[in-house]
PDB file of N, CA and C in Angstrom:
ATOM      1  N   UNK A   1       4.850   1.136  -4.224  1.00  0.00           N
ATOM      2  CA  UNK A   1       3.438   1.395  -4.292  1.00  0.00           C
ATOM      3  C   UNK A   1       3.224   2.794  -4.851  1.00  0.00           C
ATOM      4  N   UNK A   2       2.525   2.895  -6.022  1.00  0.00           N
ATOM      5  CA  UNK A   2       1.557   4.306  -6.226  1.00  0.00           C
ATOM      6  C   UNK A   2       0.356   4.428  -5.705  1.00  0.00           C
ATOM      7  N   UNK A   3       0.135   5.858  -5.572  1.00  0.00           N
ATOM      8  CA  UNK A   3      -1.516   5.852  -5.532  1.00  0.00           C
ATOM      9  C   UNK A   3      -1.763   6.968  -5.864  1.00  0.00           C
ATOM     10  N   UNK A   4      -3.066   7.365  -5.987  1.00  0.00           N
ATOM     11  CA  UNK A   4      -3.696   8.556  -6.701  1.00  0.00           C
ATOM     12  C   UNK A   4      -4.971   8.931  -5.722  1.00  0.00           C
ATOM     13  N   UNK A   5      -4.966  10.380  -5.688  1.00  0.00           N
ATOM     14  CA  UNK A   5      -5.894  10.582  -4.812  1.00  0.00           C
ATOM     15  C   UNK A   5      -6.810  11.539  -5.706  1.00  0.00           C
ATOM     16  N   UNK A   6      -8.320  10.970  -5.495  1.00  0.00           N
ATOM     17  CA  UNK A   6      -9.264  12.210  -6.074  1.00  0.00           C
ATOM     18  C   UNK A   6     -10.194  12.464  -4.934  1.00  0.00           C
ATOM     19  N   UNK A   7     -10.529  13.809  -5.215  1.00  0.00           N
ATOM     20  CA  UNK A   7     -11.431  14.696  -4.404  1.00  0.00           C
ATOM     21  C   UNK A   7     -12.856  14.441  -4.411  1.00  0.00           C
ATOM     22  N   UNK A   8     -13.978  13.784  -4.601  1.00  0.00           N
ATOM     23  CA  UNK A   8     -15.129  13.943  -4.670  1.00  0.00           C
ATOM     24  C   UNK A   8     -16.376  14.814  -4.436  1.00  0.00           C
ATOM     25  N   UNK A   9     -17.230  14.869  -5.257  1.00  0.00           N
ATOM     26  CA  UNK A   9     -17.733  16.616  -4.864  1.00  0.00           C
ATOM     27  C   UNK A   9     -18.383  16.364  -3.833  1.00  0.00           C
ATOM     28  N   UNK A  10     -18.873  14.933  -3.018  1.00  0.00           N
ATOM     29  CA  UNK A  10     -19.753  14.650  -2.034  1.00  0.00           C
ATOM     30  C   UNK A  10     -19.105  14.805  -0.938  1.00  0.00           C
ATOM     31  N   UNK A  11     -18.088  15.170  -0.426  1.00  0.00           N
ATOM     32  CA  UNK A  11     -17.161  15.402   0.804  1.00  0.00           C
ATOM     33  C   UNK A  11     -16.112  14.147   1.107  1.00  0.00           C
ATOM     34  N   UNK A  12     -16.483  13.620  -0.155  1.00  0.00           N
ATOM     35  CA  UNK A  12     -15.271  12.280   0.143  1.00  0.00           C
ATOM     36  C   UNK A  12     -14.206  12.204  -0.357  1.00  0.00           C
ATOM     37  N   UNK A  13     -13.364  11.532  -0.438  1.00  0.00           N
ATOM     38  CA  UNK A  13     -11.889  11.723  -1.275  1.00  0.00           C
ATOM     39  C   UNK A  13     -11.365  10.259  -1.507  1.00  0.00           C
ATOM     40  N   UNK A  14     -11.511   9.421  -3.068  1.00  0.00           N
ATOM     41  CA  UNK A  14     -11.072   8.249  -3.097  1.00  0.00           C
ATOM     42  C   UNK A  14      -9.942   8.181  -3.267  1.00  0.00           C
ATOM     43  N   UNK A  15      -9.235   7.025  -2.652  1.00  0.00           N
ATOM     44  CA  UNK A  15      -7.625   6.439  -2.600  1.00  0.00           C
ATOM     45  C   UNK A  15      -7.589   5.185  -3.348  1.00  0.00           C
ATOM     46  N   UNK A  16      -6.557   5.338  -4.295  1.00  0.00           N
ATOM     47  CA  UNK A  16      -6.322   4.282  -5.147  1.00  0.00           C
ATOM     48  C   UNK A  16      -4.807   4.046  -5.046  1.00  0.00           C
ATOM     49  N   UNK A  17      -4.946   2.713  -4.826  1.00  0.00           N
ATOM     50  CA  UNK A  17      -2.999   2.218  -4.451  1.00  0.00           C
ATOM     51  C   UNK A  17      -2.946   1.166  -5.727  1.00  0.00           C
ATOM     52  N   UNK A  18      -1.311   0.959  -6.322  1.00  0.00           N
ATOM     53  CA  UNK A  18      -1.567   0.193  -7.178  1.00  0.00           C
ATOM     54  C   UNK A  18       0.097  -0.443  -6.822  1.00  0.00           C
ATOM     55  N   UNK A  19       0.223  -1.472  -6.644  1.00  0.00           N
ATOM     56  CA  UNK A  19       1.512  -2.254  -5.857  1.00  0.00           C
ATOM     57  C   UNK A  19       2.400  -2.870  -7.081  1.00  0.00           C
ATOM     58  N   UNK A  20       2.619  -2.705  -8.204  1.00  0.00           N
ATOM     59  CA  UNK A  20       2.748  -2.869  -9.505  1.00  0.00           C
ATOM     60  C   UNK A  20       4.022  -2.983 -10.025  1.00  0.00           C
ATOM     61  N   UNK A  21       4.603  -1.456  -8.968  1.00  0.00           N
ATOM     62  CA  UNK A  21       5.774  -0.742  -9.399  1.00  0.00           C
ATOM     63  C   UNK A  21       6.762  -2.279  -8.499  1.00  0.00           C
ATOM     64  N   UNK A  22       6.531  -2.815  -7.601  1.00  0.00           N
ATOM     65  CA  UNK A  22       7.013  -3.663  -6.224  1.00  0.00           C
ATOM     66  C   UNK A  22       6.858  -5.275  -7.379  1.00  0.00           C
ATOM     67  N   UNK A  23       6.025  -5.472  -8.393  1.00  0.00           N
ATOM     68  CA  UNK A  23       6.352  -6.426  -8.910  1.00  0.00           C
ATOM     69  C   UNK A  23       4.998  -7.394  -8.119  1.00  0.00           C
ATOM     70  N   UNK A  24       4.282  -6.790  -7.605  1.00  0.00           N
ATOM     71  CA  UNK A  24       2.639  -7.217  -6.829  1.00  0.00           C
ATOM     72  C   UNK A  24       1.640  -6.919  -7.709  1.00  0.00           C
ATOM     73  N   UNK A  25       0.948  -8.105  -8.179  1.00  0.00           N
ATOM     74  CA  UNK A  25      -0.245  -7.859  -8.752  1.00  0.00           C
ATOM     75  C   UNK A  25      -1.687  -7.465  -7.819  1.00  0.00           C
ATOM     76  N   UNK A  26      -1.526  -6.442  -7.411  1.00  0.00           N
ATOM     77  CA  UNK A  26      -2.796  -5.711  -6.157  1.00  0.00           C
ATOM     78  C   UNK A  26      -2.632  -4.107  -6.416  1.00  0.00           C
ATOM     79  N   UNK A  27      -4.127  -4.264  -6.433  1.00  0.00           N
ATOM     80  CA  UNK A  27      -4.828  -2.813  -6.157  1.00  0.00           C
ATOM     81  C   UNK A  27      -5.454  -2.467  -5.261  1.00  0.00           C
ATOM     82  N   UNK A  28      -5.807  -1.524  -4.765  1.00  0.00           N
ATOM     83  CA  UNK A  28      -6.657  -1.237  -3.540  1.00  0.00           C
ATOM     84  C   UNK A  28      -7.584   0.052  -4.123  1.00  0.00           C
ATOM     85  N   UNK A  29      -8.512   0.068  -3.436  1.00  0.00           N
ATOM     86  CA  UNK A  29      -9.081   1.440  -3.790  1.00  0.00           C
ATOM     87  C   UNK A  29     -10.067   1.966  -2.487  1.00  0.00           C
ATOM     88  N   UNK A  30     -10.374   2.888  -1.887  1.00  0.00           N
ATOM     89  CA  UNK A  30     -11.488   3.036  -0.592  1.00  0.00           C
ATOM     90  C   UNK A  30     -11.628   4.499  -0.614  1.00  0.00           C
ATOM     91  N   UNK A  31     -12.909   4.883  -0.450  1.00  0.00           N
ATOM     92  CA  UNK A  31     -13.042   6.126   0.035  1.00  0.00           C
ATOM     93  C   UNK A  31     -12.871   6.490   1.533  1.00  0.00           C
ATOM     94  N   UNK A  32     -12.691   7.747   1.437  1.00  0.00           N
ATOM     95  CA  UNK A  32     -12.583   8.361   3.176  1.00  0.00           C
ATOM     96  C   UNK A  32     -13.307   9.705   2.990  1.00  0.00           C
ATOM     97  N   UNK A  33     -14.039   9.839   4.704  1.00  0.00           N
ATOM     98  CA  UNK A  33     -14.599  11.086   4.567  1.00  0.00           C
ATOM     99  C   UNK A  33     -13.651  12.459   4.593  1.00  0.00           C
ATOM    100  N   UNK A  34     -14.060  13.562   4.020  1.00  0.00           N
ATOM    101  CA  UNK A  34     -12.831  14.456   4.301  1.00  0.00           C
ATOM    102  C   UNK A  34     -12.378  14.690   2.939  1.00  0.00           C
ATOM    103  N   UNK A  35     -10.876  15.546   2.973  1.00  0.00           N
ATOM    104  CA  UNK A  35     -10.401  16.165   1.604  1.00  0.00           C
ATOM    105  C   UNK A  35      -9.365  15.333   1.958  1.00  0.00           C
ATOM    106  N   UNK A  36      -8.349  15.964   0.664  1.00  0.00           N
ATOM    107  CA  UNK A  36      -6.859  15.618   0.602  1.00  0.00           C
ATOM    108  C   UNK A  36      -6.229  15.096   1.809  1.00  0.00           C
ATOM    109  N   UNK A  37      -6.778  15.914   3.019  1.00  0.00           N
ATOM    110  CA  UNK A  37      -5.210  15.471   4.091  1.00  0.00           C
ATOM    111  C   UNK A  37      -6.084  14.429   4.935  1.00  0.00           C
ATOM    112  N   UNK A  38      -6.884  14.221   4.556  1.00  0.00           N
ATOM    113  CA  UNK A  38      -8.013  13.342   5.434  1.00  0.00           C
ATOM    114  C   UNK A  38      -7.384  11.803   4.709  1.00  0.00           C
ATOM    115  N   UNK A  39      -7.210  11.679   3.143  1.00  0.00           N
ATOM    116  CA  UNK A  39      -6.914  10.832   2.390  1.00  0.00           C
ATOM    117  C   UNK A  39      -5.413  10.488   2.566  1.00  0.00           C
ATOM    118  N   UNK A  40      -4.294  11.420   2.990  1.00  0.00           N
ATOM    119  CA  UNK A  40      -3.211  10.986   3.043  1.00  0.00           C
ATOM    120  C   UNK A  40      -2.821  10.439   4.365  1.00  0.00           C
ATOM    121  N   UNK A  41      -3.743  10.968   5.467  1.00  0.00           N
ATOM    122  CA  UNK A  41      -3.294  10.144   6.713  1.00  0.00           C
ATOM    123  C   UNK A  41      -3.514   9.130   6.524  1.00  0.00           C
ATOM    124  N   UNK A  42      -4.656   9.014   6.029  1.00  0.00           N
ATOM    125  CA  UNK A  42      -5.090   7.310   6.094  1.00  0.00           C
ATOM    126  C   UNK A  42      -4.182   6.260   5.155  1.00  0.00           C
ATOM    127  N   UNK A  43      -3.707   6.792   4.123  1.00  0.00           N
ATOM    128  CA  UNK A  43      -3.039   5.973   3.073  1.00  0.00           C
ATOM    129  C   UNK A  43      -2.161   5.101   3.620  1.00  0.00           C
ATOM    130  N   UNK A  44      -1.175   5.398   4.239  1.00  0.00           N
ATOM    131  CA  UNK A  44      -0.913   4.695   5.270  1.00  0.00           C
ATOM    132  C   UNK A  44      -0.928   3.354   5.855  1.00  0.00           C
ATOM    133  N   UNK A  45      -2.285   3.771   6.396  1.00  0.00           N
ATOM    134  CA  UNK A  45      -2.907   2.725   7.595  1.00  0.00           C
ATOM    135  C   UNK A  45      -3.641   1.529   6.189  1.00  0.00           C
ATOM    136  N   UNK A  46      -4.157   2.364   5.183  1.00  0.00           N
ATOM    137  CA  UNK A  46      -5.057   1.610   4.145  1.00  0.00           C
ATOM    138  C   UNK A  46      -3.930   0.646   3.569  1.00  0.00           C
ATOM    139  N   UNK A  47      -2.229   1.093   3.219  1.00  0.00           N
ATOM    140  CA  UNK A  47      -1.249   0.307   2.403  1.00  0.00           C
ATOM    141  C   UNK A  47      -0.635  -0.846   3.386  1.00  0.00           C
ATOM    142  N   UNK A  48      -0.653  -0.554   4.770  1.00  0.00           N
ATOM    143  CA  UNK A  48      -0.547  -1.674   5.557  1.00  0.00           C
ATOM    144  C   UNK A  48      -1.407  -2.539   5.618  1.00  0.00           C
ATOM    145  N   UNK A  49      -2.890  -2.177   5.573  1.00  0.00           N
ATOM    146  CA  UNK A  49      -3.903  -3.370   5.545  1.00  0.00           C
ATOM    147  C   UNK A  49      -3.459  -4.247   4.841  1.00  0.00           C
ATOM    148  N   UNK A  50      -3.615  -3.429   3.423  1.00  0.00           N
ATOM    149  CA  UNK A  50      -3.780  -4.313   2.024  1.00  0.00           C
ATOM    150  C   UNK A  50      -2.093  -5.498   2.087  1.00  0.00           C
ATOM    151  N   UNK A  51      -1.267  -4.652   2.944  1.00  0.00           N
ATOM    152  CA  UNK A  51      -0.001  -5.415   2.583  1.00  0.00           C
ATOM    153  C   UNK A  51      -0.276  -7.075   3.334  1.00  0.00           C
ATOM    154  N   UNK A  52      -0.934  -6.583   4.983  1.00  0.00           N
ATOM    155  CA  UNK A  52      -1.099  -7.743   5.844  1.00  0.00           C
ATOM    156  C   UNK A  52      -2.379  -8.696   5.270  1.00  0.00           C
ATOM    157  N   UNK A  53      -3.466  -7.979   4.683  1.00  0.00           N
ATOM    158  CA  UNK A  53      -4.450  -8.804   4.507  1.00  0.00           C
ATOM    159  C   UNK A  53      -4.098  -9.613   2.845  1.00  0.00           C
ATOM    160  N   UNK A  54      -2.680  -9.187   2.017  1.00  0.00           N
ATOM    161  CA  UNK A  54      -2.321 -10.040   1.242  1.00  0.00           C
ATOM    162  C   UNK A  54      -1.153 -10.574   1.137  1.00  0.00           C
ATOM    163  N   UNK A  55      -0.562 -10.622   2.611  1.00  0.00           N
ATOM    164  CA  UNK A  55       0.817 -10.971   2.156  1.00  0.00           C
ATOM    165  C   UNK A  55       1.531 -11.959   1.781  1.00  0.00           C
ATOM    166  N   UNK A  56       0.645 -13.190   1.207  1.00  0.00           N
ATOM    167  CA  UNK A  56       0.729 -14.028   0.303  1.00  0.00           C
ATOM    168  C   UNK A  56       1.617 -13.240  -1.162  1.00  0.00           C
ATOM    169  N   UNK A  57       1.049 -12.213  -1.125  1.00  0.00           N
ATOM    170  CA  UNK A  57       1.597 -11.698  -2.995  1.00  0.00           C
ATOM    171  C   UNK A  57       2.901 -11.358  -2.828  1.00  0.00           C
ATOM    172  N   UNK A  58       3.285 -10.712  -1.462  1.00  0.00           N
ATOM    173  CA  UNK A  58       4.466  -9.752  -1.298  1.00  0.00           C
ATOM    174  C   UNK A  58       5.637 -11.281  -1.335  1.00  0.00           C
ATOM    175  N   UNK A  59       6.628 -10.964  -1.919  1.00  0.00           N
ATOM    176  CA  UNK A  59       7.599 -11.950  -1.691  1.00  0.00           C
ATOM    177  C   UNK A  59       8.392 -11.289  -0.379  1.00  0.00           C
ATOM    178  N   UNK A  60       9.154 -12.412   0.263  1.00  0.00           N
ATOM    179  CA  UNK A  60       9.774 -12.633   1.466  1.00  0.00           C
ATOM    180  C   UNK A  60      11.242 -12.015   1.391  1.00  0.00           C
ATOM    181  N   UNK A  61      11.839 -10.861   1.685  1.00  0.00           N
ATOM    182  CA  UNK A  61      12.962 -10.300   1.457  1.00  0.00           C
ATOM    183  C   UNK A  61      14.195 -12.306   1.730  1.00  0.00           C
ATOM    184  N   UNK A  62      15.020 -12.133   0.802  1.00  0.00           N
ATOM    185  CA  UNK A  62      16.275 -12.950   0.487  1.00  0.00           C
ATOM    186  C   UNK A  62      16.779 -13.093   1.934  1.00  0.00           C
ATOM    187  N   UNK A  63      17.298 -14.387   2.923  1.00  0.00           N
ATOM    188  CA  UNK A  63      17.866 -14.106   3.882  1.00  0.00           C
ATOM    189  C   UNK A  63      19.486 -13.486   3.738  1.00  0.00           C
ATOM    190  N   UNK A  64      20.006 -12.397   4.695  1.00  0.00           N
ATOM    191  CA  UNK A  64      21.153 -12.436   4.229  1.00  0.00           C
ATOM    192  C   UNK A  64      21.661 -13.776   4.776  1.00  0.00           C
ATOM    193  N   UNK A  65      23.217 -13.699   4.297  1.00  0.00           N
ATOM    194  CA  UNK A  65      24.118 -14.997   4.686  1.00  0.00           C
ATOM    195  C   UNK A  65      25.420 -14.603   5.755  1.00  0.00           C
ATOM    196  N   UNK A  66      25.091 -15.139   7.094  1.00  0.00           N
ATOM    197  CA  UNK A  66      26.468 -14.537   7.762  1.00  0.00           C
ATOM    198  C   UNK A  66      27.579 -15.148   7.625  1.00  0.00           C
ATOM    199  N   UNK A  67      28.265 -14.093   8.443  1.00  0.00           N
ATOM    200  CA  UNK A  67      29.363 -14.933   8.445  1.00  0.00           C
ATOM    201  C   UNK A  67      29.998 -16.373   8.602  1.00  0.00           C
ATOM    202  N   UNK A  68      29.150 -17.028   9.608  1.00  0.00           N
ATOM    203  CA  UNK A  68      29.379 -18.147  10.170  1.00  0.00           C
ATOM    204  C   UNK A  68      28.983 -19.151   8.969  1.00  0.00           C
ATOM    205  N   UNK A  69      28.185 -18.796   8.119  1.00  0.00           N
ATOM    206  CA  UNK A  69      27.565 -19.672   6.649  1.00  0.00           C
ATOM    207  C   UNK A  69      28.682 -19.299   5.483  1.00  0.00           C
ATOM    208  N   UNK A  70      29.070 -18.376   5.224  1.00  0.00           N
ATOM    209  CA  UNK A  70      30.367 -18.141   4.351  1.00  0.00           C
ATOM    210  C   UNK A  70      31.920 -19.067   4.930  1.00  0.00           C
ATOM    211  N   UNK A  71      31.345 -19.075   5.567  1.00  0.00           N
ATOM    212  CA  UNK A  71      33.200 -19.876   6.222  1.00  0.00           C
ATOM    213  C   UNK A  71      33.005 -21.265   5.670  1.00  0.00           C
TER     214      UNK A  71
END
C-alpha cells in the first residue's frame, strides 16, 4: 500500500491510500481533522477498514504444505 498525505489550509489533512503496489485494484481517500500526525495515526486504522470492508480484492495468502502432505 502507498499513500500520500496533504495538509489542507482548512485544518484538515487528506489521506490517500492506493493498494496497487499489492496487485489490488482499490483506493481510498478520507479526510481527518488535524495536521500530519493527526493523518498518520489514523492511516492505519483507515488501511484496515478499507482492507476488511474489501476483502473480496485481497487474495488469500497460498496454504503452506506440511509435512504430513509431502510424505
Amino acid at each position: 500500500m502507498t499513500h500520500v498525505i496533504t495538509e489542507n489550509q482548512n485544518g484538515t489533512t487528506t489521506i490517500q491510500v492506493d493498494f496497487a503496489d499489492e496487485g489490488v485494484d482499490l483506493q481510498g481517500k478520507t479526510l481527518v481533522k488535524g495536521g500530519e500526525a493527526a493523518a498518520l495515526s489514523y492511516l492505519r486504522i483507515f488501511e484496515k477498514d478499507l482492507r476488511r470492508n474489501f476483502a473480496e480484492k485481497f487474495p488469500l495468502p497460498e496454504p503452506e504444505e506440511t509435512e504430513e502432505e509431502m510424505i
